[in-house]
Protein backbone atom coordinates (compact mmCIF):
# COMPACT_ATOMS: atom_id res chain seq x y z
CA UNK A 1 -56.74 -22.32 -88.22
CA UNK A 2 -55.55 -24.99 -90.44
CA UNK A 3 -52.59 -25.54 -92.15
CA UNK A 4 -50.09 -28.60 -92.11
CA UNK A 5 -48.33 -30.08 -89.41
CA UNK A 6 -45.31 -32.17 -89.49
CA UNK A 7 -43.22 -33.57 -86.53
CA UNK A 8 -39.50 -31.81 -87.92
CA UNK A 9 -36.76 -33.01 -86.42
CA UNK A 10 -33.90 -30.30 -86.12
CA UNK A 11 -30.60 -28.93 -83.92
CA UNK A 12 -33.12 -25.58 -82.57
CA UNK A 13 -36.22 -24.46 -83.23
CA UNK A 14 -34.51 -21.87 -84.73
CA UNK A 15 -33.19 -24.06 -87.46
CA UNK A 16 -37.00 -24.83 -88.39
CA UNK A 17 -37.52 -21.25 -88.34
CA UNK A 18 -34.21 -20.05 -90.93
CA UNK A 19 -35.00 -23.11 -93.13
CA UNK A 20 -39.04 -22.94 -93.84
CA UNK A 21 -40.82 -19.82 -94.48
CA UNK A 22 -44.11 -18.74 -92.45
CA UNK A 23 -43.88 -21.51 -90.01
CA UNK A 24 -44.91 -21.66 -86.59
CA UNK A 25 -43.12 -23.71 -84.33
CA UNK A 26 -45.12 -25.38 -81.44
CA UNK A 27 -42.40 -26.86 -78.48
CA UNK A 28 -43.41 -26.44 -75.20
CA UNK A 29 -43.65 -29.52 -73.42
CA UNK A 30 -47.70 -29.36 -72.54
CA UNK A 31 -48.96 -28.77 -76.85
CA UNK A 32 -45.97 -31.59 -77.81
CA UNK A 33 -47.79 -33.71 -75.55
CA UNK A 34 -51.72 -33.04 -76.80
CA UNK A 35 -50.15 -33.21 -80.29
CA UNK A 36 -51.48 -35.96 -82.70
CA UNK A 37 -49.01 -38.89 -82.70
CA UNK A 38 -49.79 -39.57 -86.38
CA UNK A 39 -48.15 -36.61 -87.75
CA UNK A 40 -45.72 -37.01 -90.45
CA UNK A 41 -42.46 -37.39 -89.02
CA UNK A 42 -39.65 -35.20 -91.52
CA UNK A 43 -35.50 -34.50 -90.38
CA UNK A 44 -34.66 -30.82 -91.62
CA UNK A 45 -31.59 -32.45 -93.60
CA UNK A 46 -33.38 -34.24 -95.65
CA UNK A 47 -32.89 -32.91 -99.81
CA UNK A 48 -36.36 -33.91 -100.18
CA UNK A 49 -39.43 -32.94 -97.84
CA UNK A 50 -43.31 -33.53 -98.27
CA UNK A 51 -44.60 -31.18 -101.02
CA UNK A 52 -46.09 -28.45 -99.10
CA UNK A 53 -43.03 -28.62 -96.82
CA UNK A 54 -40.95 -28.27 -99.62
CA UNK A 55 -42.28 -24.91 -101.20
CA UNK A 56 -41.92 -23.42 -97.84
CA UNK A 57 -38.32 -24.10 -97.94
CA UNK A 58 -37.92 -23.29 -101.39
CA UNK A 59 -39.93 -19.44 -100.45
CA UNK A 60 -37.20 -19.45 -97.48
CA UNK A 61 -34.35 -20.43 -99.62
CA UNK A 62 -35.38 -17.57 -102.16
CA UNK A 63 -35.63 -14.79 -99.10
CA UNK A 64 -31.94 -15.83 -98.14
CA UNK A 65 -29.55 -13.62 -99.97
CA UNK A 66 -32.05 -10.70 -100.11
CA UNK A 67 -31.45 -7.40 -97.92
CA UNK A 68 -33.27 -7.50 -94.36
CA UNK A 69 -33.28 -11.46 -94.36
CA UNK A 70 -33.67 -12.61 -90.87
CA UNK A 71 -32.98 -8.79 -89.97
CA UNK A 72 -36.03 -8.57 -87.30
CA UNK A 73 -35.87 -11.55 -86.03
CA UNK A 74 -34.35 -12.75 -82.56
CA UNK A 75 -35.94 -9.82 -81.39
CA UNK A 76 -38.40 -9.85 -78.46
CA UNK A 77 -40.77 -7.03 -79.73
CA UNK A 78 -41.08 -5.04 -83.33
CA UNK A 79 -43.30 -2.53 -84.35
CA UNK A 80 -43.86 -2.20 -87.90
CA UNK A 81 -46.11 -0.10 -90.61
CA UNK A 82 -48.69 -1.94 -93.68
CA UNK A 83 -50.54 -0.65 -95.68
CA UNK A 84 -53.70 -2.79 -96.00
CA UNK A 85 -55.98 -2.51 -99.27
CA UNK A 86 -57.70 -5.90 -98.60
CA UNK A 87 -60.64 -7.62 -99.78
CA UNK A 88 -63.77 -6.64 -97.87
CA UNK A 89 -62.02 -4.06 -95.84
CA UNK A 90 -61.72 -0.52 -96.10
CA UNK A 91 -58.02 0.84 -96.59
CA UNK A 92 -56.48 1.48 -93.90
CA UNK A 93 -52.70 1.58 -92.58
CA UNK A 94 -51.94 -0.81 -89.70
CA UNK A 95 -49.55 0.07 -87.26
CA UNK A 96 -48.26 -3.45 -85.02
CA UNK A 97 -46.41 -4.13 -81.94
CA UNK A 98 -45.82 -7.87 -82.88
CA UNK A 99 -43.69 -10.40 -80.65
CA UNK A 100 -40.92 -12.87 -81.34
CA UNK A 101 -43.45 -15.28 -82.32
CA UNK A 102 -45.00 -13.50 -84.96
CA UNK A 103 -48.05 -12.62 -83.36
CA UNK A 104 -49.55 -8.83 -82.78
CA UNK A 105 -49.48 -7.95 -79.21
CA UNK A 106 -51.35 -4.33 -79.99
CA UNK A 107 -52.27 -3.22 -82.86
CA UNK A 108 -53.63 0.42 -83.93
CA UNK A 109 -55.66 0.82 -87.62
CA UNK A 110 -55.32 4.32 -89.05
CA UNK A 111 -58.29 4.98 -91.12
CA UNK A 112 -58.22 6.95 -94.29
CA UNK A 113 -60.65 9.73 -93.02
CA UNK A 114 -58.43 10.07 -89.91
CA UNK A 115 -60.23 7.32 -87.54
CA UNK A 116 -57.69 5.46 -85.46
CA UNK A 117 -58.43 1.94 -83.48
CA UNK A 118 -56.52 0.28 -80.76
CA UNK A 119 -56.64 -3.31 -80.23
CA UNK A 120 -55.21 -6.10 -78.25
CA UNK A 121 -55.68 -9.70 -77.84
CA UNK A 122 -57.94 -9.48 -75.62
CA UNK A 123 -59.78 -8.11 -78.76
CA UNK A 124 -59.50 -10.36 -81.10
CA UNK A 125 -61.21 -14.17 -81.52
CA UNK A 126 -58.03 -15.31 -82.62
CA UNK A 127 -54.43 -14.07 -82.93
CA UNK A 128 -52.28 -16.52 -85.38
CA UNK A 129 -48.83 -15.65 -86.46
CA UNK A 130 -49.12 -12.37 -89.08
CA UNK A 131 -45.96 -11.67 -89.32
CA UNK A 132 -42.39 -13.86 -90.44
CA UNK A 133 -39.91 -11.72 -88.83
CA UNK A 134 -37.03 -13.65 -91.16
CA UNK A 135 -39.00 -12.52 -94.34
CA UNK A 136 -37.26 -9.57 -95.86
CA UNK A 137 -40.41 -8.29 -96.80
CA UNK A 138 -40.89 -6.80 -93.52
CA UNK A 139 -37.67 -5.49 -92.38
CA UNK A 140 -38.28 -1.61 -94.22
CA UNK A 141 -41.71 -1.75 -93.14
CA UNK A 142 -40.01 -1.08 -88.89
CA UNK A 143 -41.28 1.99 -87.13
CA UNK A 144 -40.01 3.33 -84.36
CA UNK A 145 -41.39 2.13 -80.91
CA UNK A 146 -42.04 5.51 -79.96
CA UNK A 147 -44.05 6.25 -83.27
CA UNK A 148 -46.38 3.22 -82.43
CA UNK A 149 -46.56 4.76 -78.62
CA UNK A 150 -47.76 8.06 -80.02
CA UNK A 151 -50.39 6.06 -82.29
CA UNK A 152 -51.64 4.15 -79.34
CA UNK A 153 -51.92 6.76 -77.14
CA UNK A 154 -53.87 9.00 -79.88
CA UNK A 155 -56.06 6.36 -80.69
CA UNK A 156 -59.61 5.23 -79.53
CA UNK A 157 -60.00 1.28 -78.15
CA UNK A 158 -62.23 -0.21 -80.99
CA UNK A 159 -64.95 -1.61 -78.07
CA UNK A 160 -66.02 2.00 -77.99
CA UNK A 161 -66.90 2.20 -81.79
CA UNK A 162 -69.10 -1.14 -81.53
C-alpha cells in the first residue's frame, strides 16, 4: 500500500518498533529474501536518518514520556474502542480485536441507528497495520475482551447486508 522502505539495521525488531512511530517491521526469512536489494540501507544509531525516517522518530520520540506509551504493546491480542467520523463514511464506533502486529483480526462497526457488522480478514481486500500499539493514543481507547465478545456475538456478518 505504499509507503517507504528502508533496510534498518538494529539489536531487535523491537528496537525499530520503540524508536520509529507507525512502522511495520517485515523479518521473516521468506519477504527479507523477495525484498528489493536496492533499499536504502540506515543503522538505528545513527543522529541523523533519511527525512521521512526521521519524522517518524521524531513522532516516536514525542509519544515517549506521555502516559500509556508502549502500554499495549508486547501483547498478543487487544481489543480496543474508536470512534470513526471519517470522510465518506457514515459515523460509526468501531470495536477491534487487533494483534501484536497491528493488524485487526475481527472487527465489529456499531452504527449510529443501532446496526452492528462483523468482519474478519477474510472480509477485507486488504488488512495493513491500523493500529501502533506503542502510541499512547490508543492505550484509553482498551475494552474489555469480553465487551468485544458480547459485540461480536450480537452482531450480523456484513456478507449478509451486501
Amino acid at each position: 500500500m505504499g509507503g517507504a522502505w528502508w533496510w534498518v539495521h538494529a539489536r531487535s525488531a523491537r528496537e525499530v518498533l520503540e524508536t520509529f512511530a507507525e512502522v511495520e517491521v517485515v523479518d521473516p526469512p521468506d519477504a527479507i529474501e523477495r525484498a528489493d536489494r536496492d533499499l536504502e540501507e540506515v543503522d538505528i544509531d545513527e543522529p541523523t536518518m533519511p527525512p521521512s525516517l526521521d519524522q517518524l522518530r521524531a513522532a516516536r520520540d514525542a509519544q515517549r514520556g506521555r502516559p500509556g506509551f508502549g502500554a499495549l504493546a508486547g501483547r498478543s491480542i487487544v481489543h480496543l474502542r474508536r470512534r470513526w467520523d471519517g470522510e465518506g463514511d457514515e459515523p460509526a464506533i468501531y470495536l477491534m480485536e487487533v494483534g501484536s502486529d497491528g493488524r485487526r483480526l475481527r472487527q465489529v462497526e456499531l452504527a449510529d441507528d443501532g446496526t452492528a457488522l462483523k468482519s474478519s480478514p477474510d472480509d477485507w481486500s486488504f488488512n495493513p497495520p491500523v493500529v501502533d500499539l506503542y502510541d499512547p493514543e490508543w492505550a484509553d481507547k482498551e475494552i474489555r475482551p469480553d465487551e468485544f465478545e458480547a459485540a461480536w456475538l450480537r452482531a450480523r456478518h456484513v456478507a449478509s447486508e451486501q
